[in-house]
N, C-alpha and C. Protein backbone atom coordinates (compact mmCIF):
# COMPACT_ATOMS: atom_id res chain seq x y z
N UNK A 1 48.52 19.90 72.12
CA UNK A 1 47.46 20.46 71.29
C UNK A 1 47.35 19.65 70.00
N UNK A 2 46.38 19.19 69.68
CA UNK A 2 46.10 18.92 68.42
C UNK A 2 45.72 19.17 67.24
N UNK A 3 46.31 19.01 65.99
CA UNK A 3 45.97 20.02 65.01
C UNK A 3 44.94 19.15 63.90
N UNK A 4 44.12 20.24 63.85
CA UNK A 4 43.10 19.63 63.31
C UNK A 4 42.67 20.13 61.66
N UNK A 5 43.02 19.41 60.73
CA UNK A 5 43.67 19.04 59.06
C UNK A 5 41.46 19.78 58.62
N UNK A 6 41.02 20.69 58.17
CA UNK A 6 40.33 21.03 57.40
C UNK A 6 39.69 20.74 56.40
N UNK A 7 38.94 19.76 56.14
CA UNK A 7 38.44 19.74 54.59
C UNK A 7 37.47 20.32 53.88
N UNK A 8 36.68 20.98 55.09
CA UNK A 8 35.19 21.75 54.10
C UNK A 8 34.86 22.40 55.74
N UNK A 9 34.10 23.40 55.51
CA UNK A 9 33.75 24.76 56.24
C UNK A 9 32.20 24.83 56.02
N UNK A 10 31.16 24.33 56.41
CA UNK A 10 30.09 24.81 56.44
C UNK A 10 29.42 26.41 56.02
N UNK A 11 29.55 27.03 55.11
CA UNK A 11 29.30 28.41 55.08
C UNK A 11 28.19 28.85 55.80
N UNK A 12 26.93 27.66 55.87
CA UNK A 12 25.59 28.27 56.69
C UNK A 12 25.78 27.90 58.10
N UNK A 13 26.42 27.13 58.66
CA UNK A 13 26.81 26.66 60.05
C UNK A 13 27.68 26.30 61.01
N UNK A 14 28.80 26.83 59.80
CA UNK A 14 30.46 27.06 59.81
C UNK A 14 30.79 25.53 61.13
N UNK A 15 29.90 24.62 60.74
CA UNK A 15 30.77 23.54 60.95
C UNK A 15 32.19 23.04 60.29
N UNK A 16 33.04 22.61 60.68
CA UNK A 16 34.13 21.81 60.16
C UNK A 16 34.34 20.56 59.73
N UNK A 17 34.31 19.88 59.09
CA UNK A 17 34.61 18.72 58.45
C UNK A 17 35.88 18.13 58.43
N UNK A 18 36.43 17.62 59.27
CA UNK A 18 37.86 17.18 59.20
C UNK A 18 38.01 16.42 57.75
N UNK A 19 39.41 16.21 57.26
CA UNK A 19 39.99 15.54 56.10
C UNK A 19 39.86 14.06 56.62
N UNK A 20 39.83 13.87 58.03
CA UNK A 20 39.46 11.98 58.17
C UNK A 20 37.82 11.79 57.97
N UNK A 21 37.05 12.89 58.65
CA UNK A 21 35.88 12.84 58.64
C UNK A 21 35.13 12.33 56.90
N UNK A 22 36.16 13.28 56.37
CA UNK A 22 36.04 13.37 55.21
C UNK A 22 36.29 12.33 54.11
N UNK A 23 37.58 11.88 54.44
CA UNK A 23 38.24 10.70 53.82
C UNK A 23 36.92 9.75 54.14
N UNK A 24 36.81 9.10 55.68
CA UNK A 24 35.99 8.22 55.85
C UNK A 24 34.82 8.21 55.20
N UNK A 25 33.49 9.08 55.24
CA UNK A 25 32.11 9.83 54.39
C UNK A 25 32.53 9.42 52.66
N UNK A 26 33.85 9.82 52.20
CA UNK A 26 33.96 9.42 50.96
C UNK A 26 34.36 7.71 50.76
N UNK A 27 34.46 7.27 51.39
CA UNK A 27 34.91 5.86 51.16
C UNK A 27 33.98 4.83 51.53
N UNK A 28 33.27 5.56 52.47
CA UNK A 28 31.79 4.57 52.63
C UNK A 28 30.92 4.63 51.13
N UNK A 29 30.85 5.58 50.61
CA UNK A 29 30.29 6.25 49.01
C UNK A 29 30.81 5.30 48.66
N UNK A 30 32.20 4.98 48.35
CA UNK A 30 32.73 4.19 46.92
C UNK A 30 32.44 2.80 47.89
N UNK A 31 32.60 2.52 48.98
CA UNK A 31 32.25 1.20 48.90
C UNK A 31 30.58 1.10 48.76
N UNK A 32 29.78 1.86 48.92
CA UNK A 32 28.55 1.89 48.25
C UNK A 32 27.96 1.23 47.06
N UNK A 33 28.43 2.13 46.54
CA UNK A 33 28.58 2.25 44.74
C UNK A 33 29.22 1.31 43.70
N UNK A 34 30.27 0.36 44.81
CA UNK A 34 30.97 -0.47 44.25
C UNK A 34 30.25 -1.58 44.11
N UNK A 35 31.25 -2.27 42.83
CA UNK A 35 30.10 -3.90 42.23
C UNK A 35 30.87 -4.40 43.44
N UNK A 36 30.85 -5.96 43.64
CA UNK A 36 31.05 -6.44 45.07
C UNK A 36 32.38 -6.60 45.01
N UNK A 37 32.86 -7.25 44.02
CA UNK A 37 34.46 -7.56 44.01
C UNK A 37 35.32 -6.21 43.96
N UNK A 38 34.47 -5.19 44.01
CA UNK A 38 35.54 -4.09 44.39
C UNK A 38 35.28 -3.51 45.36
N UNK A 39 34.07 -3.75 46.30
CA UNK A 39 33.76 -3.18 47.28
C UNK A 39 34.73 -2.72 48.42
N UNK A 40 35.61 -3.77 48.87
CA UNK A 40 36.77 -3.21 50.07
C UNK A 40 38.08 -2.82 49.23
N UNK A 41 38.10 -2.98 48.25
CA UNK A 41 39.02 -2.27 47.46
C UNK A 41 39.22 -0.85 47.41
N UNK A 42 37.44 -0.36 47.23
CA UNK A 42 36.84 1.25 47.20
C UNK A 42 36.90 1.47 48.39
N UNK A 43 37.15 0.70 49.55
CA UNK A 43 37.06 1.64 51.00
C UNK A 43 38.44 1.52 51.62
N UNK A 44 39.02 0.98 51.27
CA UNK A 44 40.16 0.57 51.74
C UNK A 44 41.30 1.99 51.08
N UNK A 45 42.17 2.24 52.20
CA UNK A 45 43.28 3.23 51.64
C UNK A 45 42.45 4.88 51.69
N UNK A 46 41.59 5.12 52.40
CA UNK A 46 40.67 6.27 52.72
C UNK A 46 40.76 7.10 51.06
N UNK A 47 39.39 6.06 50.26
CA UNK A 47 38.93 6.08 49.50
C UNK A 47 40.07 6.39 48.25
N UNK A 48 40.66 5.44 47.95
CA UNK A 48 41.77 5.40 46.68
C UNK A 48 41.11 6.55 45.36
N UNK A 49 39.86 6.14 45.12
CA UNK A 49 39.94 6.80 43.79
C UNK A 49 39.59 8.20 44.22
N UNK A 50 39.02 8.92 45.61
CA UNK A 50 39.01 9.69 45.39
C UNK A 50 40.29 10.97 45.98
N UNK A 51 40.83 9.78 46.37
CA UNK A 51 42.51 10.52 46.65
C UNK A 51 43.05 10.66 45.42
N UNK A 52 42.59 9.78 44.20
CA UNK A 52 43.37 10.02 43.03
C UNK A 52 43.37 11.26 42.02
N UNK A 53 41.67 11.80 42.34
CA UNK A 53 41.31 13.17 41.70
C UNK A 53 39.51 12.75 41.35
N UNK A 54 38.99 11.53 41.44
CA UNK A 54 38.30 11.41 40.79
C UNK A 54 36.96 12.06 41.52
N UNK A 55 35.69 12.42 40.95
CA UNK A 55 35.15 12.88 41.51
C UNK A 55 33.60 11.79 42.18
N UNK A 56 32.59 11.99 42.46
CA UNK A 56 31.33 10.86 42.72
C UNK A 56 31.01 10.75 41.67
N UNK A 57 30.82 11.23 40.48
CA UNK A 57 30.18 11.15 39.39
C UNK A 57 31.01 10.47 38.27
N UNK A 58 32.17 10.37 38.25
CA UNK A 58 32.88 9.99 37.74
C UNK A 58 33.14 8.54 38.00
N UNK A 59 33.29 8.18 39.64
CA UNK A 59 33.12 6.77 40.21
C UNK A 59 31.89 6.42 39.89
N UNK A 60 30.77 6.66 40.38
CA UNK A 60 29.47 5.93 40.28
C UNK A 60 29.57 5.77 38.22
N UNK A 61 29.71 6.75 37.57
CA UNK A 61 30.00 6.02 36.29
C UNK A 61 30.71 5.03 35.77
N UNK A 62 31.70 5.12 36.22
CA UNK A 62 32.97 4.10 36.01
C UNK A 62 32.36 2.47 36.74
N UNK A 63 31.61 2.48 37.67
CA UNK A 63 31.32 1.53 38.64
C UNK A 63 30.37 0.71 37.60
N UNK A 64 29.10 1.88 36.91
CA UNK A 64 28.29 1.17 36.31
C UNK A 64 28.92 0.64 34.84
N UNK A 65 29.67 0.99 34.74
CA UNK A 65 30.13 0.57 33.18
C UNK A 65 30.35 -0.90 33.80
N UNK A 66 31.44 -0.97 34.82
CA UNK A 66 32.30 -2.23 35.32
C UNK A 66 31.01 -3.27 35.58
N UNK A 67 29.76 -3.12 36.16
CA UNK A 67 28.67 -3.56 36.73
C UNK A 67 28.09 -4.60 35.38
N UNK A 68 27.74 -3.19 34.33
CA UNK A 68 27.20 -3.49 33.16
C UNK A 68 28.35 -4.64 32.45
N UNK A 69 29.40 -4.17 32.58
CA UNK A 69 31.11 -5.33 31.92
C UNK A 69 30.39 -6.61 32.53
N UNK A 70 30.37 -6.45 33.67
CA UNK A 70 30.38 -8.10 34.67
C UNK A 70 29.15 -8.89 34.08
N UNK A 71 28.07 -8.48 34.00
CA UNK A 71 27.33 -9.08 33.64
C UNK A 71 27.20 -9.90 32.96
């Protein structure tokens, strides 16, 4: 049997969202969002910053500061 790790519950369609489903969906985001030289950095490690606590809004900010830096 396989056990299957929870990350979000659909309340209107009580779908399930696995934590890989999940991990993966968030790490495509940060490699999104990322300037290029951090792009596989942000996807790599099923999404580092947001295993760290950080939230989308917080990355996509942080991204544009770094964006705006590079320039």
């Amino acid at each position: 049997m396989e056990i299957v790790y929870k990350a979000h519950i659909n309340e209107a369609t009580k779908q399930i969202q696995t934590v890989k489903e999940h991990s993966e969906n968030t790490a495509g985001w940060c490699r999104k969002f990322a300037i290029p030289v951090l792009k596989d950095f942000m996807y790599d490690g099923d999404s580092a910053p947001h295993t760290l606590g950080f939230t989308f809004d917080k990355c996509k900010a942080i991204w544009l500061l770094l964006k705006i830096a590079a320039a």
